[in-house]
Protein backbone atom coordinates (compact mmCIF):
# COMPACT_ATOMS: atom_id res chain seq x y z
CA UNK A 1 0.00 0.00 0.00
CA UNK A 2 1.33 3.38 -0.67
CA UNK A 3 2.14 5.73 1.78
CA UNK A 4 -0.22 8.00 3.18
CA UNK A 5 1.10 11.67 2.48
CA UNK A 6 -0.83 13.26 4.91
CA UNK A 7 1.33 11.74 7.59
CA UNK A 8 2.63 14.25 10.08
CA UNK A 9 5.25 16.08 7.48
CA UNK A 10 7.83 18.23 9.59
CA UNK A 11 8.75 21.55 8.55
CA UNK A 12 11.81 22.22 7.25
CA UNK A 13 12.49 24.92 9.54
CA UNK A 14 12.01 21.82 12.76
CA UNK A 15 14.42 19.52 10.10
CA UNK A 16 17.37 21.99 9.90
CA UNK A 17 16.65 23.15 13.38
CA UNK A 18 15.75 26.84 12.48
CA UNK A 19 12.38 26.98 14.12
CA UNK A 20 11.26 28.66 17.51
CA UNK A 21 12.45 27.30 20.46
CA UNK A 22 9.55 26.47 22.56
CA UNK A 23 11.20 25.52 25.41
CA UNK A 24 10.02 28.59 26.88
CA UNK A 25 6.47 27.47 26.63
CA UNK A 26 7.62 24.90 29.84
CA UNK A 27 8.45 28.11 31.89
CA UNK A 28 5.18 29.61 30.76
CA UNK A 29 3.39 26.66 32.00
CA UNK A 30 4.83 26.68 34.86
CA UNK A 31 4.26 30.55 35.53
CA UNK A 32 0.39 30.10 34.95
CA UNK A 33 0.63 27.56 37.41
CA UNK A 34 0.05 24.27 35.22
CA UNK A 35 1.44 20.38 35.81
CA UNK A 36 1.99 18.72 32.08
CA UNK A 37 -1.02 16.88 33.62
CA UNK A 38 -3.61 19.56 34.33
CA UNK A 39 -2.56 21.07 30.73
CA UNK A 40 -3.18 17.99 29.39
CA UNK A 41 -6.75 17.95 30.80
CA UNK A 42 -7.59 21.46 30.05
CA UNK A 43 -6.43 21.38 26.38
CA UNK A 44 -7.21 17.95 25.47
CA UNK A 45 -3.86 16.58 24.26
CA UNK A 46 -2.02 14.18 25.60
CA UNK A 47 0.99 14.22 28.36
CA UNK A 48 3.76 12.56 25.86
CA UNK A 49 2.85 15.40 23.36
CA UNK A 50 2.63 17.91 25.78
CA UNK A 51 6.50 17.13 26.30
CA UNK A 52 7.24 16.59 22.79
CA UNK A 53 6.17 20.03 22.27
CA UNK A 54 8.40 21.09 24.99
CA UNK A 55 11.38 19.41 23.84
CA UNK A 56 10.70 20.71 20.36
CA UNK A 57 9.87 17.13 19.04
CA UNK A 58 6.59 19.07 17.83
CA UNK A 59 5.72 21.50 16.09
CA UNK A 60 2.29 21.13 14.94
CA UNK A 61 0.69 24.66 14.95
CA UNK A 62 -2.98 23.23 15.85
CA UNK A 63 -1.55 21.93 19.10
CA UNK A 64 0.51 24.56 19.65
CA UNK A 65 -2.92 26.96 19.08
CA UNK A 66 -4.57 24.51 21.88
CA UNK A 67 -1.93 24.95 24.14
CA UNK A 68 -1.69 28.64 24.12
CA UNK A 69 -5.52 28.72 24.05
CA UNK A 70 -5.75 26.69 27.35
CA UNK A 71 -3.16 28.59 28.86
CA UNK A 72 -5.04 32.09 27.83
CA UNK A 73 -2.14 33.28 26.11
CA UNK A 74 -1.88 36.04 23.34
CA UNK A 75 -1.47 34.10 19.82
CA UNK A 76 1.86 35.70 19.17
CA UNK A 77 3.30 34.11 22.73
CA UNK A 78 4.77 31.28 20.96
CA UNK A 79 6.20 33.75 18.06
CA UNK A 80 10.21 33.53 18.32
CA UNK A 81 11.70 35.88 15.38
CA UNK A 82 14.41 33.97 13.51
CA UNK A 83 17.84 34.82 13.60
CA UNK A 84 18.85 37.10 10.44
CA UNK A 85 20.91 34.71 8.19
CA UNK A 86 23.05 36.19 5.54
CA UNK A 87 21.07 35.81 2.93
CA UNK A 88 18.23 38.00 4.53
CA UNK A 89 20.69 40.49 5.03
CA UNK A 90 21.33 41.10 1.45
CA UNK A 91 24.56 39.25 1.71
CA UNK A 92 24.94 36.18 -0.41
CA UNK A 93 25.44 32.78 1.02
CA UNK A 94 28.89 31.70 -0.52
């Protein structure tokens, strides 16, 4: 049987290892007063992927949205800017 492309694809920004960092989102937990458990509860995802998210295993913006949501968090919480690379500087690359 073929495989099935809507399999969780990963970004290429979480493949190269560009992406946000969300470990941050374990100290805003934490700040708001939230176990991994009682997360888990309120925003209806499980413990393991609760942690994956954490650890930046994850990066699936719907659970990320249901995270932030629980937590009653602005959107833009989870926004980290990317570090300029060269080539967004208008310098070229080689």
């Amino acid at each position: 049987m073929p495989h099935n492309a809507k399999s969780e694809a990963r970004p290429e920004s979480a493949i190269n290892g560009s992406g946000p960092d969300y470990s941050t989102l374990r100290a805003m937990r934490e700040a708001r007063g939230y176990s991994v458990e009682k997360l888990s509860l309120t925003c209806g995802l499980a413990v393991d992927e609760i942690e994956d998210i954490e650890s930046g295993k994850v990066t699936d913006p719907l659970k990320l949205r249901r995270i932030v949501s629980a937590l009653r968090l602005p959107q833009e919480a989870l926004i980290t800017p990317a570090a300029p690379t060269p080539a967004a500087q208008g310098r070229s690359l080689s």
